[in-house]
Protein backbone atom coordinates (compact mmCIF):
# COMPACT_ATOMS: atom_id res chain seq x y z
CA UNK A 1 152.66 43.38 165.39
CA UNK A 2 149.55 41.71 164.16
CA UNK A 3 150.12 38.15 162.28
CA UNK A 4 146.62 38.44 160.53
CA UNK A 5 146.55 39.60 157.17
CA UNK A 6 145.09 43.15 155.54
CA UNK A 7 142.58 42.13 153.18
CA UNK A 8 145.61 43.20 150.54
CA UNK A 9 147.71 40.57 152.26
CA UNK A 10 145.23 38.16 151.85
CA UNK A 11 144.69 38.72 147.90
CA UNK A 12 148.42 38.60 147.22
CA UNK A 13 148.96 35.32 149.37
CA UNK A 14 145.50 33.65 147.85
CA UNK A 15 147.51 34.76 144.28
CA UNK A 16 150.41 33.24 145.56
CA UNK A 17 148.89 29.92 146.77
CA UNK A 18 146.31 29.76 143.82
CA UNK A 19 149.46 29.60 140.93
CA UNK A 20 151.07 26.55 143.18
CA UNK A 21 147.45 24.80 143.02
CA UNK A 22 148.33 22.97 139.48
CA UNK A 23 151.84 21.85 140.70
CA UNK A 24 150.56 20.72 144.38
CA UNK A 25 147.85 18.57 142.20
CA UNK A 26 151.09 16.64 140.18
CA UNK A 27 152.88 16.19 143.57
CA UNK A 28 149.71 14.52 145.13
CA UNK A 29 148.63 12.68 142.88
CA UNK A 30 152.16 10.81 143.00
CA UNK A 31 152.08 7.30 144.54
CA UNK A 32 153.89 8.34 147.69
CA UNK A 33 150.64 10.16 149.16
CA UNK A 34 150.07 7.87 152.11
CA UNK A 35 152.04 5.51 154.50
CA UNK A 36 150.55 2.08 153.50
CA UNK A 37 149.61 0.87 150.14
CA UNK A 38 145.83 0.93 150.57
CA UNK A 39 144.64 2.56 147.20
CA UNK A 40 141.51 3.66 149.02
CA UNK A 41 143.37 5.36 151.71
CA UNK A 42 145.78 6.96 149.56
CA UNK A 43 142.79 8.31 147.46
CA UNK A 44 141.41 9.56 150.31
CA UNK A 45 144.64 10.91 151.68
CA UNK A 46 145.04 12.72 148.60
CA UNK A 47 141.61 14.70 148.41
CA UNK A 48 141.89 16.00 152.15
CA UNK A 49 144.90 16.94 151.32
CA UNK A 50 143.91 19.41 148.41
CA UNK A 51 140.97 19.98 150.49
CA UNK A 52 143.34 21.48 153.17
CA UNK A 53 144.85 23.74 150.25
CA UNK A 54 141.33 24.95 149.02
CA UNK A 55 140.48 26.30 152.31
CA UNK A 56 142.64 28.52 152.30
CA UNK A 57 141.77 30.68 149.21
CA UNK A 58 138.02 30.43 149.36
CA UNK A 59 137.14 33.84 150.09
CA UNK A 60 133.84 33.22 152.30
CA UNK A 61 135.32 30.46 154.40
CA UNK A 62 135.60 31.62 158.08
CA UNK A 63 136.17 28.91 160.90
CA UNK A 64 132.95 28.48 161.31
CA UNK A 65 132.13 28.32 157.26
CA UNK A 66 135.28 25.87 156.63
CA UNK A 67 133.77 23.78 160.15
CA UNK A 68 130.62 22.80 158.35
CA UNK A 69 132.38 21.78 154.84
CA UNK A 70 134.68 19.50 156.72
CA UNK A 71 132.17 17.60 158.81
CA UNK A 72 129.66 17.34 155.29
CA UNK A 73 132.90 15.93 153.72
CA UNK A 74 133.83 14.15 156.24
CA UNK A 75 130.25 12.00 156.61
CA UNK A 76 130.13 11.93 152.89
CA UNK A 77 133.28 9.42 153.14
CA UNK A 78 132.51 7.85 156.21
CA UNK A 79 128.75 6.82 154.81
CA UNK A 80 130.88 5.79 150.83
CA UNK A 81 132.86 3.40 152.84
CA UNK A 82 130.51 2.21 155.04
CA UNK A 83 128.35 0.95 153.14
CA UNK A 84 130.82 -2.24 151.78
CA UNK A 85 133.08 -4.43 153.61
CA UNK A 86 134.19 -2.25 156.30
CA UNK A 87 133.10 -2.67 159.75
CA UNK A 88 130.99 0.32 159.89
CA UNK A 89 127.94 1.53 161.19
CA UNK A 90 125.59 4.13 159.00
CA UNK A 91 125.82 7.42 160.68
CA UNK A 92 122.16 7.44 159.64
CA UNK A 93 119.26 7.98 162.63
CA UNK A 94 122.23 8.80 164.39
CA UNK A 95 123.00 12.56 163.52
CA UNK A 96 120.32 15.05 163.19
CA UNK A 97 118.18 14.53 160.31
CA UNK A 98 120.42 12.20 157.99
CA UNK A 99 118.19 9.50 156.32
CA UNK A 100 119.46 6.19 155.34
CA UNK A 101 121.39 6.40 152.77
CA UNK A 102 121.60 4.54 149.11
CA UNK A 103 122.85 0.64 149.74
CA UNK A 104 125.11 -1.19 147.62
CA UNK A 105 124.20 -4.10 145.81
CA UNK A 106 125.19 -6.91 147.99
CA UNK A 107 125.43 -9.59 144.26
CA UNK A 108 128.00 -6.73 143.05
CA UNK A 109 131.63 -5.98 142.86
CA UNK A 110 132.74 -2.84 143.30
CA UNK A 111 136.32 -0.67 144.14
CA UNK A 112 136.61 1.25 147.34
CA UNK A 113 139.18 3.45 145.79
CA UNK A 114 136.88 4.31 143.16
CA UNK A 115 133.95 4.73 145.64
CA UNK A 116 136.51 7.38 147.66
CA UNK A 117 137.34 9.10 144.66
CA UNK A 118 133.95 9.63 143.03
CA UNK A 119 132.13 10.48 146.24
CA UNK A 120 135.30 13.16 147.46
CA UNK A 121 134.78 14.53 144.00
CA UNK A 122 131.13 15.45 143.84
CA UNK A 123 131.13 16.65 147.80
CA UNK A 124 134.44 18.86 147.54
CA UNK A 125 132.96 20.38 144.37
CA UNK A 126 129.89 21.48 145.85
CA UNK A 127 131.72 22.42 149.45
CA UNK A 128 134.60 24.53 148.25
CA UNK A 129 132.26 25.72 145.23
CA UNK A 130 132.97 29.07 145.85
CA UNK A 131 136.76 28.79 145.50
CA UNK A 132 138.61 30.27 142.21
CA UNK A 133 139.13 29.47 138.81
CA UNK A 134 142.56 28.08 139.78
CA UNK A 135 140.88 25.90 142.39
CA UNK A 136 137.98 24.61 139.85
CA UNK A 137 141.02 23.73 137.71
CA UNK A 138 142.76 21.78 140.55
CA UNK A 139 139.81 19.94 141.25
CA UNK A 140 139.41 18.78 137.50
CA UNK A 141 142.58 17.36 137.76
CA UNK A 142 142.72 15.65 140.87
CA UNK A 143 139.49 13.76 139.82
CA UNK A 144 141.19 12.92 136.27
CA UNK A 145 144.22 11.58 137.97
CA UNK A 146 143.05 9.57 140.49
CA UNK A 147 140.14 8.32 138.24
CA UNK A 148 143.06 6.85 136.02
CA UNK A 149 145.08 5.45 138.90
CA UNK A 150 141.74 3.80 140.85
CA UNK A 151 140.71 2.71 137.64
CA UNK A 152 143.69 0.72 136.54
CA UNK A 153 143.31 -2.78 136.50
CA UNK A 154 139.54 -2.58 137.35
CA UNK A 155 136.51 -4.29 135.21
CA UNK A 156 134.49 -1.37 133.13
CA UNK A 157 131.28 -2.62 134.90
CA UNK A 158 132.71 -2.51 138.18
CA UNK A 159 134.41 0.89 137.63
CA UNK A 160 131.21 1.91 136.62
CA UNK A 161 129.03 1.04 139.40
CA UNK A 162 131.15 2.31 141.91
CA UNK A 163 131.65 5.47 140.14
CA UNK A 164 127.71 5.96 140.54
CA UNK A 165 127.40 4.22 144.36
CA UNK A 166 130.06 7.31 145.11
CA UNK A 167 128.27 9.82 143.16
CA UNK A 168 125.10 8.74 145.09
CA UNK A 169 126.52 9.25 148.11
CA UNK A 170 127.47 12.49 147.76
CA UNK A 171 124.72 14.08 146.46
CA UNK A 172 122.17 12.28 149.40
CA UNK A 173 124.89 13.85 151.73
CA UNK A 174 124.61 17.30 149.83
CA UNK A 175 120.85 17.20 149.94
CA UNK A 176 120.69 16.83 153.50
CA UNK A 177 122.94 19.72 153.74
CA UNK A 178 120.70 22.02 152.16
CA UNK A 179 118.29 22.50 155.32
CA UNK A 180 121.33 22.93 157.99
CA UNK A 181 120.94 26.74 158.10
CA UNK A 182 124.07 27.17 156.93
CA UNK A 183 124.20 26.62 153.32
CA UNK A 184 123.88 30.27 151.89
CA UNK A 185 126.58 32.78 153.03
CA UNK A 186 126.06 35.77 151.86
CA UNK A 187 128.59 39.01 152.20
CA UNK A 188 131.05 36.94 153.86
CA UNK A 189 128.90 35.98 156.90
CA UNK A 190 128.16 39.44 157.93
CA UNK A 191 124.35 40.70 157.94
CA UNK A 192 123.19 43.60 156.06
CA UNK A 193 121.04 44.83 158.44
CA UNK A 194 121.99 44.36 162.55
CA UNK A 195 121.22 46.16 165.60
CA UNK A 196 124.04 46.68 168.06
CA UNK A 197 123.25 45.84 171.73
CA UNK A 198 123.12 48.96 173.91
CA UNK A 199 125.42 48.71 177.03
CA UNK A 200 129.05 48.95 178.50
CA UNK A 201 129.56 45.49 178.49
CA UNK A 202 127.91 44.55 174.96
CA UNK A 203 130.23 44.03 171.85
CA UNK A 204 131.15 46.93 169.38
CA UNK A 205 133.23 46.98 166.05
CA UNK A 206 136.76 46.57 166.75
CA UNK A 207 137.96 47.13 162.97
CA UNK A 208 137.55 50.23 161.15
CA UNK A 209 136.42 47.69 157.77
CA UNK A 210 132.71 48.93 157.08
CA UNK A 211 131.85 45.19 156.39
CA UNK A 212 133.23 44.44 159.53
CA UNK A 213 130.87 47.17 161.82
CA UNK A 214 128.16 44.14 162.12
CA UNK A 215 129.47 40.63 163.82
CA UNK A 216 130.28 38.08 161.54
CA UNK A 217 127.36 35.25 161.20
CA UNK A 218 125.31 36.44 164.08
CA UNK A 219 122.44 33.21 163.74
CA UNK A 220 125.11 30.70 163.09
CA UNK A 221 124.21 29.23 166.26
CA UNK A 222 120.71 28.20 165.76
CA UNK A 223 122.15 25.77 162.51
CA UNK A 224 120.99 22.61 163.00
CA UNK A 225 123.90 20.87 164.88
CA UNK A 226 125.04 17.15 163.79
CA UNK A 227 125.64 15.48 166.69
CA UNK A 228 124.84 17.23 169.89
CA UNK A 229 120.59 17.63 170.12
CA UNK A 230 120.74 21.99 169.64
CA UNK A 231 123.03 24.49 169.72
CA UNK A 232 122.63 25.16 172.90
CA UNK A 233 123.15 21.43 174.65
CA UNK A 234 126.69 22.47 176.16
CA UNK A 235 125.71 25.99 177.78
CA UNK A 236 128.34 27.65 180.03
CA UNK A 237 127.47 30.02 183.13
CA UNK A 238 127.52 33.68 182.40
CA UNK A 239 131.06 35.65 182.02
CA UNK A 240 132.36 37.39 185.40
CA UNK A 241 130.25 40.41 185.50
CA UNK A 242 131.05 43.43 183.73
CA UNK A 243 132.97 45.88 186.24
CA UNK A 244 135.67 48.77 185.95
CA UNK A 245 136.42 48.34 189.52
CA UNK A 246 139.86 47.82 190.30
CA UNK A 247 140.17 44.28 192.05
CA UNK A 248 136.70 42.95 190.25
CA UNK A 249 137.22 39.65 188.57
CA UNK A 250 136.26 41.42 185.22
CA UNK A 251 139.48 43.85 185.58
CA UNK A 252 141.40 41.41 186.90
CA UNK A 253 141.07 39.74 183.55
CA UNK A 254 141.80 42.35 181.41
CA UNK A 255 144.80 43.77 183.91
CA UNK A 256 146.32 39.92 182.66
CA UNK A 257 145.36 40.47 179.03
CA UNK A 258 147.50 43.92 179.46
CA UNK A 259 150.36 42.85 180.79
CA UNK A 260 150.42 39.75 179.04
CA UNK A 261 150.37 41.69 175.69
CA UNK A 262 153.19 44.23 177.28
CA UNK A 263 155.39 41.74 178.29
CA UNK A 264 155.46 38.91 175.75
CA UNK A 265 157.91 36.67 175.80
CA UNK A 266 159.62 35.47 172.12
CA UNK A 267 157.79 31.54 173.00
CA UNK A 268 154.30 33.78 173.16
CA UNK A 269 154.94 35.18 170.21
CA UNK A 270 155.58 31.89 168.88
CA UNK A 271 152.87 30.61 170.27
CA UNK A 272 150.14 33.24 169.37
CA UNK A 273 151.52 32.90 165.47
CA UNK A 274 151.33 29.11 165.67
CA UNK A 275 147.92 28.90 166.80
CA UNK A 276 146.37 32.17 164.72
CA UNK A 277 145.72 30.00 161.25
CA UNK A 278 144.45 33.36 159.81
CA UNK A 279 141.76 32.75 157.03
CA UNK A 280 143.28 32.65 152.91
CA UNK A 281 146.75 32.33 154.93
CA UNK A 282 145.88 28.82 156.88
CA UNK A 283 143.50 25.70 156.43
CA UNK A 284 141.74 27.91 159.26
CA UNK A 285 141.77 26.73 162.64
CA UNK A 286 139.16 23.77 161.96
CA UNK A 287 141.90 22.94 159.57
CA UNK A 288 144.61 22.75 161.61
CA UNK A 289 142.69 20.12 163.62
CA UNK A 290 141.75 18.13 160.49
CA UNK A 291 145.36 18.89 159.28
CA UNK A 292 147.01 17.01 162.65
CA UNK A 293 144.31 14.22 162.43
CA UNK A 294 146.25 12.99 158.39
CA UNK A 295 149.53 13.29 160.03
CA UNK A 296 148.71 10.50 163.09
CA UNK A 297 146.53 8.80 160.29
CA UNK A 298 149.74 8.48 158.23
CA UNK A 299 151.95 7.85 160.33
CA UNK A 300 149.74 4.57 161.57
CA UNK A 301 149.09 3.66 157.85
CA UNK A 302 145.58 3.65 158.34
CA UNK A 303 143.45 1.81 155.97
CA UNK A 304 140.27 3.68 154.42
CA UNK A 305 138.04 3.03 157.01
CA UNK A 306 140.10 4.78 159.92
CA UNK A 307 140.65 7.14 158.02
CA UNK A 308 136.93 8.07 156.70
CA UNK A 309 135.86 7.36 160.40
CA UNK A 310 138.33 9.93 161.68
CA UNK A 311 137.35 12.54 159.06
CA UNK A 312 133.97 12.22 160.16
CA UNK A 313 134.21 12.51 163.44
CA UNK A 314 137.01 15.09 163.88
CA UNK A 315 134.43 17.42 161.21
CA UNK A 316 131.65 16.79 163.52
CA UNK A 317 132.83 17.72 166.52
CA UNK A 318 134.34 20.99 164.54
CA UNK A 319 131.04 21.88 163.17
CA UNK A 320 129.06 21.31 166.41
CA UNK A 321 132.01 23.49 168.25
CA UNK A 322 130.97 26.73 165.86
CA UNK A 323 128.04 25.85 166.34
CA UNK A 324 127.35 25.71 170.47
CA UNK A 325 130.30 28.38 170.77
CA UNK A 326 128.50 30.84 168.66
CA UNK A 327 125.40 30.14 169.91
CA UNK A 328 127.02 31.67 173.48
CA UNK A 329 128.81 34.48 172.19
CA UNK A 330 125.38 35.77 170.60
CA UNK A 331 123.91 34.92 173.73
CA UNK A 332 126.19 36.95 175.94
CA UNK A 333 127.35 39.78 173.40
CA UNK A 334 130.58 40.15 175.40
CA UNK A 335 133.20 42.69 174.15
CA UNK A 336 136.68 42.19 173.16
CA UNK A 337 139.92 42.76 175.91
CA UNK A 338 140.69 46.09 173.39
CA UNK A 339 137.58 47.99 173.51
CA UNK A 340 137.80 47.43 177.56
CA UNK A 341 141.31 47.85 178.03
CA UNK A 342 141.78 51.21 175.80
CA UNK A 343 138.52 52.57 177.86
CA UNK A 344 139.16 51.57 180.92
CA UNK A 345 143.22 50.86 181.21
CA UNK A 346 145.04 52.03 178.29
CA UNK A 347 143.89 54.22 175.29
CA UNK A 348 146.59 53.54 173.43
CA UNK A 349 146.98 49.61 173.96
CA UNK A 350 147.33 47.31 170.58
CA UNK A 351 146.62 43.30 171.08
CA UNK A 352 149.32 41.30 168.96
CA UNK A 353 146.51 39.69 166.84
CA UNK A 354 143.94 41.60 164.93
CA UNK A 355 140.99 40.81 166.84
CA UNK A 356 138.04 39.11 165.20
CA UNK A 357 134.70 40.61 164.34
CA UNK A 358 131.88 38.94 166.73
CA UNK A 359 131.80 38.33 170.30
CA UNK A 360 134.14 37.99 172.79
CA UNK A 361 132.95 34.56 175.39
CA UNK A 362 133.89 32.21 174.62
CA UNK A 363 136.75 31.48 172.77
CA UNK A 364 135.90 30.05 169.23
CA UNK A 365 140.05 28.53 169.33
CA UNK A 366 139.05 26.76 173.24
CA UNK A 367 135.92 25.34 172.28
CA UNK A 368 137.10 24.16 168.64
CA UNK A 369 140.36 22.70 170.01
CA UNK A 370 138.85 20.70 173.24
CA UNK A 371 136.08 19.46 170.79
CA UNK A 372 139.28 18.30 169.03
CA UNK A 373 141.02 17.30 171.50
CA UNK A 374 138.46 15.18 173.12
CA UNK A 375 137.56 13.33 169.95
CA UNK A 376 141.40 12.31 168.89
CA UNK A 377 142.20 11.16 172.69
CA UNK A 378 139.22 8.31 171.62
CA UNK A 379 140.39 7.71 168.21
CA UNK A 380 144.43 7.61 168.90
CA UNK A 381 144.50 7.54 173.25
CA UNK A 382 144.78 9.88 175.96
CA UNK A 383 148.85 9.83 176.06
CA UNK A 384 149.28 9.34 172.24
CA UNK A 385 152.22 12.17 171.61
CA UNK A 386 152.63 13.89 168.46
CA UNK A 387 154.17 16.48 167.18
CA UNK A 388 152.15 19.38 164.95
CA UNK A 389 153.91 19.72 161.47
CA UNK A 390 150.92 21.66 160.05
CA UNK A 391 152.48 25.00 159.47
CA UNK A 392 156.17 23.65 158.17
CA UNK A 393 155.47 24.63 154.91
CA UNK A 394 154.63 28.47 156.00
CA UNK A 395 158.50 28.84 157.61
CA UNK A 396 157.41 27.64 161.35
CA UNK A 397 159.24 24.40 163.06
CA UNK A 398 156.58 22.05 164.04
CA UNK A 399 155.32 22.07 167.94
CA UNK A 400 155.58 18.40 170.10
CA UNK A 401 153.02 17.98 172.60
CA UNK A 402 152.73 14.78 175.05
CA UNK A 403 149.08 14.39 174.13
CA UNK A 404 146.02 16.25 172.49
CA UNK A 405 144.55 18.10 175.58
CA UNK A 406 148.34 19.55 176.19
CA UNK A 407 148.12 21.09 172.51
CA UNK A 408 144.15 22.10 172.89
CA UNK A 409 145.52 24.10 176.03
CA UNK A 410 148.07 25.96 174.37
CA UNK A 411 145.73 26.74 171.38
CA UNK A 412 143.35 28.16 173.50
CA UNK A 413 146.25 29.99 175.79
CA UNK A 414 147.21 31.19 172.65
CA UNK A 415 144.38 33.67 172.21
CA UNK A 416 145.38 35.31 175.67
CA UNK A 417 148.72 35.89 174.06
CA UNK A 418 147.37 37.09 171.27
CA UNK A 419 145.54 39.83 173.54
CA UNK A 420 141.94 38.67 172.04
CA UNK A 421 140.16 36.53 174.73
CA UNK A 422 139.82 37.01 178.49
CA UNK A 423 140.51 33.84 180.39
CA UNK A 424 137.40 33.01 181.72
CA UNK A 425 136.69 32.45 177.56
CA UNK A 426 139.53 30.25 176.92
CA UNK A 427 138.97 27.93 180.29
CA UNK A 428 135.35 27.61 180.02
CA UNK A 429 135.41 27.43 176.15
CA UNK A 430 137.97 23.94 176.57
CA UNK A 431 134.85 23.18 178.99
CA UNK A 432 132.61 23.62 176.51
CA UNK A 433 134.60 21.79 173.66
CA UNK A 434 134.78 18.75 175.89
CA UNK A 435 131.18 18.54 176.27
CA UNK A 436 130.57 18.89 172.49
CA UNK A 437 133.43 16.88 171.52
CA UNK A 438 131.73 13.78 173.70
CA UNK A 439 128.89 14.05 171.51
CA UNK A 440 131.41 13.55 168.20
CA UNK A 441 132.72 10.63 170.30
CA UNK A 442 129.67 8.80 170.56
CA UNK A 443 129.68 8.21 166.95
CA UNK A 444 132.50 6.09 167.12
CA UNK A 445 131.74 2.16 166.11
CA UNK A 446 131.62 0.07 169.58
CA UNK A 447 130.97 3.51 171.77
């Protein structure tokens, strides 16, 4: 059995989600959105938490696609709030290529919650742009209802001015964007035109989808990163050397993939399912990470500024993981534990998830989850337990974990389960997501 979606699934769960849109808006927009009574961090609460909705019906959002809209959003809210009272430092001169920003005027009065709520508007308009009718509609309406509720009680000059400061914000942020490398997507991520790498040991199509004969976003790794120096400034030594040998580390590998797959256990299963986040039926995996980041935020009652620090951090360190991880699977070209395993071991084997169309080293879920992992053990603490309530809503009990490593290890175990990665991917891509996730880190005020 396969837990990601046909591309008929997809529609009729997008249709589903898409017609609960206008309802979720009424539900967040209620006062009980956040666990303190921080206008600003409810606000803010309230966008990421339509943003988390939008993700998962925008057609060409991919992990690594839905990566680089949460770290743009992310800074966009960081650099709104930074700029008044809060104890922040600009995150300007200190990613690549982000220019100091618009400043404030110090004589002036303005509302944070107003700030949060014009600045989320502009950048999750021009992030999720390509998202439906239904989700143009939701966005209209958050932005009406929390304009009413940050505006109540607030001077028509000062409402004013921080409407624009916001606005401002958003659009420096969005301009910057524009020269990443990764602001045009075209046919869902995958090239036109793409020569295949000759060899045993290079990847081929896995999926019988004609879109899907090329690998999905082949140059995504040379985007310009935001905090690490290049996509290549965590590199990992080559994967074990292609072999059919019996007893050579490569077959080794895939013997474990094999039996792995033909013995799974029901807590695999589980496991593999929790840890899929399928695009259109998920916030993605990116998502998932942003998604546990709100619950510890809420639970806490962070104010505004945690929050908007945490956004931008966490969507950093998410980016540059895409980023540096697809930067290695282009460089390698390693293919997938099926196309081996039904050559070489079993013709007729079938991996419990559908396995995705690019590369095989390193694992996209390792590197994303310990660049995760690395940057909420320095915003919450290395033994801060939790337990993972992101896919309660879908019909699956939430998962407890004594910290975030223990959780980034089972995501990228997951994969193996799954019958997708080899494990040299998953262990060296938590390797990898450690090293990018330190460059997130570094952000942090005081570090």
């Amino acid at each position: 059995m396969s837990f990601e979606p046909n591309s008929i699934t997809w529609l009729f769960v997008a249709a589903r989600r898409l017609a609960g849109l206008a309802l979720l808006v009424l539900v967040l927009a209620s006062p009980a959105t956040a666990a303190n009574d921080d206008p600003a961090a409810r606000t803010l609460h309230t966008w990421y938490r339509l943003v988390l909705e939008l993700v998962r019906h925008t057609p060409t959002y991919s992990p690594p696609v839905a990566s680089r809209s949460f770290a743009y959003t992310g800074v966009a809210v960081y650099e709104a709030v930074a700029g008044g009272p809060a104890p922040m430092k600009t995150l300007a001169g200190r990613v690549n290529g982000l220019s100091a920003l618009p400043a404030r005027d110090p004589a002036a009065a303005y509302s944070e919650a107003i700030i949060i709520n014009s600045a989320m508007s502009v950048a999750v308009r021009h992030f999720f742009s390509n998202t439906g009718p239904t989700g143009q509609r939701a966005m209209d309406a958050m932005e009406e209802k929390l304009s009413e509720k940050a505006g109540q009680g607030i001077a028509p000059d000062v409402a004013e001015r921080s409407r624009s400061y916001g606005e401002d914000i958003a659009r420096h942020i969005i301009e910057w964007s524009a020269g990443d490398g990764g602001a045009v997507v075209e046919n869902m991520g995958f090239p036109y035109e793409y020569d295949l790498k000759p060899g045993k040991a290079n990847w081929v199509p896995t999926s019988t989808v004609r879109q899907q004969q090329v690998p999905l976003l082949p140059g995504w790794g040379s985007n310009r990163p935001f905090a690490m120096p290049q996509g290549n400034a965590c590199p990992l030594p080559a994967p074990p050397a292609y072999s059919e040998e019996p007893g050579s580390q490569f077959h080794n590998e895939a013997m474990e993939v094999y039996e792995t797959v033909r013995n799974i256990t029901d807590e695999q299963k589980l496991i593999a399912r929790f840890w899929s986040d399928d695009p259109m039926l998920s916030p993605t995996p990116p998502g998932h990470w942003i998604s546990i980041a709100w619950q510890l935020l809420e639970e806490d009652g962070a104010d505004a500024s945690r929050s908007a620090e945490a956004m931008a951090l966490i969507g950093v360190a998410l980016a540059d993981s895409f980023i540096g991880c697809w930067h290695t699977k282009f460089e390698y070209d390693l293919l997938r534990p099926v196309t081996y395993i039904r050559r070489v071991i079993d013709p007729a084997f079938e991996p419990l998830l559908i396995t995705p169309p690019f590369p095989e080293y390193p694992s996209g879920h390792s590197t994303q989850s310990g660049a995760a992992a690395q940057v909420l053990t320095v915003l919450f603490g290395k033994e801060r337990a939790f337990t993972d309530r992101t896919h309660e809503d879908d019909g699956m009990p939430g998962r407890s974990f004594p910290n975030f490593w223990a959780a980034a290890n089972e995501a990228g175990i997951s994969r193996l389960y799954g019958g997708i990665h080899f494990r040299a991917a998953i262990d060296r891509g938590l390797d990898q997501g450690r090293c990018i996730g330190d460059f997130a880190a570094a952000l942090k005020a005081g570090n």
